[in-house]
Each structure stands twice: as C-alpha cells, then as structure tokens.
N, C-alpha and C. Protein backbone atom coordinates (compact mmCIF):
# COMPACT_ATOMS: atom_id res chain seq x y z
N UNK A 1 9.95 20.95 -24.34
CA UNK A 1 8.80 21.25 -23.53
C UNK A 1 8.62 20.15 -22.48
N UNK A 2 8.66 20.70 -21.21
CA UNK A 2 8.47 19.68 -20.24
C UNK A 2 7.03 19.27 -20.05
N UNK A 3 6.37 17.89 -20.25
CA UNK A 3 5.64 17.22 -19.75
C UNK A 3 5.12 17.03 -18.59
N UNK A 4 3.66 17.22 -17.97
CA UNK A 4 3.25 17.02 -16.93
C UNK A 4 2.89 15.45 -16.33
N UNK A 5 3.49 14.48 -15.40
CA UNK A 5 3.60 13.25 -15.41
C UNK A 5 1.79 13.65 -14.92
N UNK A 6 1.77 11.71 -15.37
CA UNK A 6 0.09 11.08 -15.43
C UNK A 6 0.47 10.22 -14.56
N UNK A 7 -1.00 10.60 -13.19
CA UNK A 7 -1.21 10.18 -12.24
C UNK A 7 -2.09 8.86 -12.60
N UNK A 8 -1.72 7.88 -12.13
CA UNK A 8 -2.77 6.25 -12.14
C UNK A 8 -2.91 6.21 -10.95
N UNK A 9 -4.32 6.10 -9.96
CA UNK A 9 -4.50 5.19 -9.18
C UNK A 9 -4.85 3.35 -9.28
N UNK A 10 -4.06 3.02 -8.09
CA UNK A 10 -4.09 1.53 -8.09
C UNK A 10 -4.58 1.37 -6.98
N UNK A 11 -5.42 0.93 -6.35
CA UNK A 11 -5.61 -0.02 -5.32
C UNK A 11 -5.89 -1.36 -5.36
N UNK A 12 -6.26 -1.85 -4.26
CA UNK A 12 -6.76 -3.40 -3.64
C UNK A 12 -8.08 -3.62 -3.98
N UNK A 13 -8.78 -4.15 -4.74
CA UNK A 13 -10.04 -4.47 -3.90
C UNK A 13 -10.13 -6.01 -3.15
N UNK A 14 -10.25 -5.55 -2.23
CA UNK A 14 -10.60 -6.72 -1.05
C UNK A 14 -11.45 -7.78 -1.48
N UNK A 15 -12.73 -6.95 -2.12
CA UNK A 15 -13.48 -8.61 -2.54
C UNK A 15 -13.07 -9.09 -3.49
N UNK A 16 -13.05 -8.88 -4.73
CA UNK A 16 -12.72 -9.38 -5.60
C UNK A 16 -11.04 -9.76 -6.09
N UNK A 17 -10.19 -9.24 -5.12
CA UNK A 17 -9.18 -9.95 -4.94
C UNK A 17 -8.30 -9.94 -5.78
N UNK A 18 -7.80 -8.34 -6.59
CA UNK A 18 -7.72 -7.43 -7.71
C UNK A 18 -7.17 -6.23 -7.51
N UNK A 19 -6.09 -6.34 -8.42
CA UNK A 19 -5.60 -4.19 -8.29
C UNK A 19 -6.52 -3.96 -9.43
N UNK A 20 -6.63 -2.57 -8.95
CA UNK A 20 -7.85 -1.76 -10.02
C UNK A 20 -6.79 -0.84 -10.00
N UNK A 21 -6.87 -0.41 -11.44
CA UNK A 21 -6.44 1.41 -11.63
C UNK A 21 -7.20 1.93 -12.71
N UNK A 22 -7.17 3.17 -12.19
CA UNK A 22 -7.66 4.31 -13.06
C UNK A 22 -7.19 5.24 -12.83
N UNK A 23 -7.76 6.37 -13.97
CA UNK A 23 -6.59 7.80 -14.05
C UNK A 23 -7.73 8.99 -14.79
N UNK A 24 -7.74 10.19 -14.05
CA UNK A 24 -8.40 10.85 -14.57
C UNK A 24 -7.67 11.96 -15.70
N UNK A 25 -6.12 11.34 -16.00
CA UNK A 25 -5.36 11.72 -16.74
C UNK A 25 -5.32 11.21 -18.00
N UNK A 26 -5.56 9.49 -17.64
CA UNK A 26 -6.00 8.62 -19.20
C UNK A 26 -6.91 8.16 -19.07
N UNK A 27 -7.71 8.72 -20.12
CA UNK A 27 -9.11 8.78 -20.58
C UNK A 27 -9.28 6.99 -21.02
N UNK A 28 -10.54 6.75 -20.35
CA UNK A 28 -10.51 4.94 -20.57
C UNK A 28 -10.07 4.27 -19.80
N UNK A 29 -9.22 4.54 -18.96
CA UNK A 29 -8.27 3.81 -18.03
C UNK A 29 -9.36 3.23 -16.85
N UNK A 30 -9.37 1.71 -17.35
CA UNK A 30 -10.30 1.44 -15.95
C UNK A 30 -9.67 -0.50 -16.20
N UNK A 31 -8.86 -1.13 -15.43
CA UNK A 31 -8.01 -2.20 -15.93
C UNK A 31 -7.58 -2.92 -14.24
N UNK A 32 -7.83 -3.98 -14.36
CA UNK A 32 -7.49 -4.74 -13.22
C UNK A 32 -6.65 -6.04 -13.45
N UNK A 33 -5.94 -6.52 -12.66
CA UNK A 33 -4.92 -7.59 -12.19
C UNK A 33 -4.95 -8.39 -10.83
N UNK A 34 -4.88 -9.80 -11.07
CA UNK A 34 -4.52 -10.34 -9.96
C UNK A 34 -3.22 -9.70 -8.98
N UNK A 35 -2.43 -9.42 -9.75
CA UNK A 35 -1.19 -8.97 -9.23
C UNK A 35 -0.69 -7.85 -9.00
N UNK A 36 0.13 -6.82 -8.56
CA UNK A 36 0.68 -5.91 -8.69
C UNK A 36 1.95 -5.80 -9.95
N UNK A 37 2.13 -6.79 -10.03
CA UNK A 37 3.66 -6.73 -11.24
C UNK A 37 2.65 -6.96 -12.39
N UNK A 38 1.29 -7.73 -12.49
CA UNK A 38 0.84 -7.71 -13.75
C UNK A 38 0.24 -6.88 -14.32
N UNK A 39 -0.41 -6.00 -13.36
CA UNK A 39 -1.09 -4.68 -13.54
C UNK A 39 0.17 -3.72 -13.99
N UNK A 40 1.17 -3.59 -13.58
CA UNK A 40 2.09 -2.36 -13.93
C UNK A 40 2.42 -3.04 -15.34
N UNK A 41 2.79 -4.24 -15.56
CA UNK A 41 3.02 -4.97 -17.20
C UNK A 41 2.15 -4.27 -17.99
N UNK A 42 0.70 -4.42 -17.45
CA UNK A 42 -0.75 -4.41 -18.42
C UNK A 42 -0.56 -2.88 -18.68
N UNK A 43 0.27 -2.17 -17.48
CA UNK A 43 -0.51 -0.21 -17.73
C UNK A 43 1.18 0.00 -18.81
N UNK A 44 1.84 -0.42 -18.96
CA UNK A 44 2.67 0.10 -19.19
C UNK A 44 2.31 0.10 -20.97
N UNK A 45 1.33 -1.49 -21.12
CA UNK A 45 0.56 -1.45 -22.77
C UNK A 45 -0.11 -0.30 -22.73
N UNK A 46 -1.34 -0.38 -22.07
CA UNK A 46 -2.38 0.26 -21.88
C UNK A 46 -2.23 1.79 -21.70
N UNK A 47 -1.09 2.00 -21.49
CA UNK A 47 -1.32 3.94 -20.95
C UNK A 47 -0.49 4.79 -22.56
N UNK A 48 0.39 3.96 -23.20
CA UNK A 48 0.28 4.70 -24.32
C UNK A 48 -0.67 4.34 -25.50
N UNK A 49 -1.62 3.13 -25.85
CA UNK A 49 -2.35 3.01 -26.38
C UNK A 49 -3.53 3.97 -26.04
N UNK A 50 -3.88 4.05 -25.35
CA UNK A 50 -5.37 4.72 -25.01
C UNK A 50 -4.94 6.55 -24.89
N UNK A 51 -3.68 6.99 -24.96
CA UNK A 51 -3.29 8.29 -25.13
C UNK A 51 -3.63 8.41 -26.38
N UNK A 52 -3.04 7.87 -26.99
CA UNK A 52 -2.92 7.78 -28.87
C UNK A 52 -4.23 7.48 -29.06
N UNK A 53 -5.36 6.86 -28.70
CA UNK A 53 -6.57 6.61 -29.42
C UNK A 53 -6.87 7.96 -28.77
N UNK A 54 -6.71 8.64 -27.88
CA UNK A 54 -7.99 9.70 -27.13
C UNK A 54 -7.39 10.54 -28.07
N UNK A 55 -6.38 10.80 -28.63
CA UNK A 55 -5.10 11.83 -29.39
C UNK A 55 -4.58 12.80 -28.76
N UNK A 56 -4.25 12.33 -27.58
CA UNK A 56 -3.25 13.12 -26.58
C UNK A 56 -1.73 12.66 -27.19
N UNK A 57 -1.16 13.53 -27.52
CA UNK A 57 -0.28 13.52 -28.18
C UNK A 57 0.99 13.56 -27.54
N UNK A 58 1.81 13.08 -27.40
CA UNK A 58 2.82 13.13 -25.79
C UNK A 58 4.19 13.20 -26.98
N UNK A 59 5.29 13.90 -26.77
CA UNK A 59 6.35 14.08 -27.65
C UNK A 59 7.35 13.18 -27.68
N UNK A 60 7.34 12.49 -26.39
CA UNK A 60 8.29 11.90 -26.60
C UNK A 60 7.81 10.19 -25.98
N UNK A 61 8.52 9.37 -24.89
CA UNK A 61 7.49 8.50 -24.46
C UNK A 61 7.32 8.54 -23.08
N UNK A 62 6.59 7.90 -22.95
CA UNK A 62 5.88 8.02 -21.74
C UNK A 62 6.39 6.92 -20.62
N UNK A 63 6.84 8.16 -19.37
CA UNK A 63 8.24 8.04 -18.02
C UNK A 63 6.89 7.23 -17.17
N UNK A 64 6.83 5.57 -16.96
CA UNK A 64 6.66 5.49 -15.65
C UNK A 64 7.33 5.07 -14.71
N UNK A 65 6.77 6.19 -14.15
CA UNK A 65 7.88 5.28 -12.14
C UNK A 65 6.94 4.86 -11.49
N UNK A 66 7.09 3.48 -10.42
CA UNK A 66 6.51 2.64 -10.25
C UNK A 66 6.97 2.33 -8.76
C-alpha cells in the first residue's frame, strides 16, 4: 500500500532568529532550530515519535526528502 508523503512546513523567523516547522499532517508538530541542518536532525526524531503517540500507524518508515 502506497503511502501518502507528510508535508512539514519550515520557515525563517526573522525575529527570533529560528526555523519553525509545523505540519498539519503531524499532529503536535510545532519545533524550532537555530539552524536548518538542526531542525531537519530534530524532525527526523520528532516526526516518527509524535506519529506513534497520535497512533498513526505508518507500515513501514518514514521517507524524508529534504
């Protein structure tokens, strides 16, 4: 069964000087970084933990491209 990929937005925020992402795909997802490489580190924890707590159940693991 093919899987529908999960959209994350990331942006900048300017003031605070921070990638933000969120996803209206993973439930909870609200996580920021100084960096761009530390934020994709942090989502790559963060996006199958918070599947598994919401109990979105994904079959196999979870493809990000970046």
């Amino acid at each position: 069964m093919v899987q529908k990929p999960l959209f994350v937005r990331a942006e900048w925020d300017e003031d605070a000087r921070v990638w933000v992402a969120t996803s209206d795909d993973v439930p909870g997802l609200a996580t920021e970084e100084g960096t761009l490489e530390a934020l994709i580190a942090k989502l790559k924890i963060l996006i199958p933990e918070l599947l598994d707590a919401n109990g979105i159940g994904r079959e196999d693991e979870v493809p990000m491209l970046f």
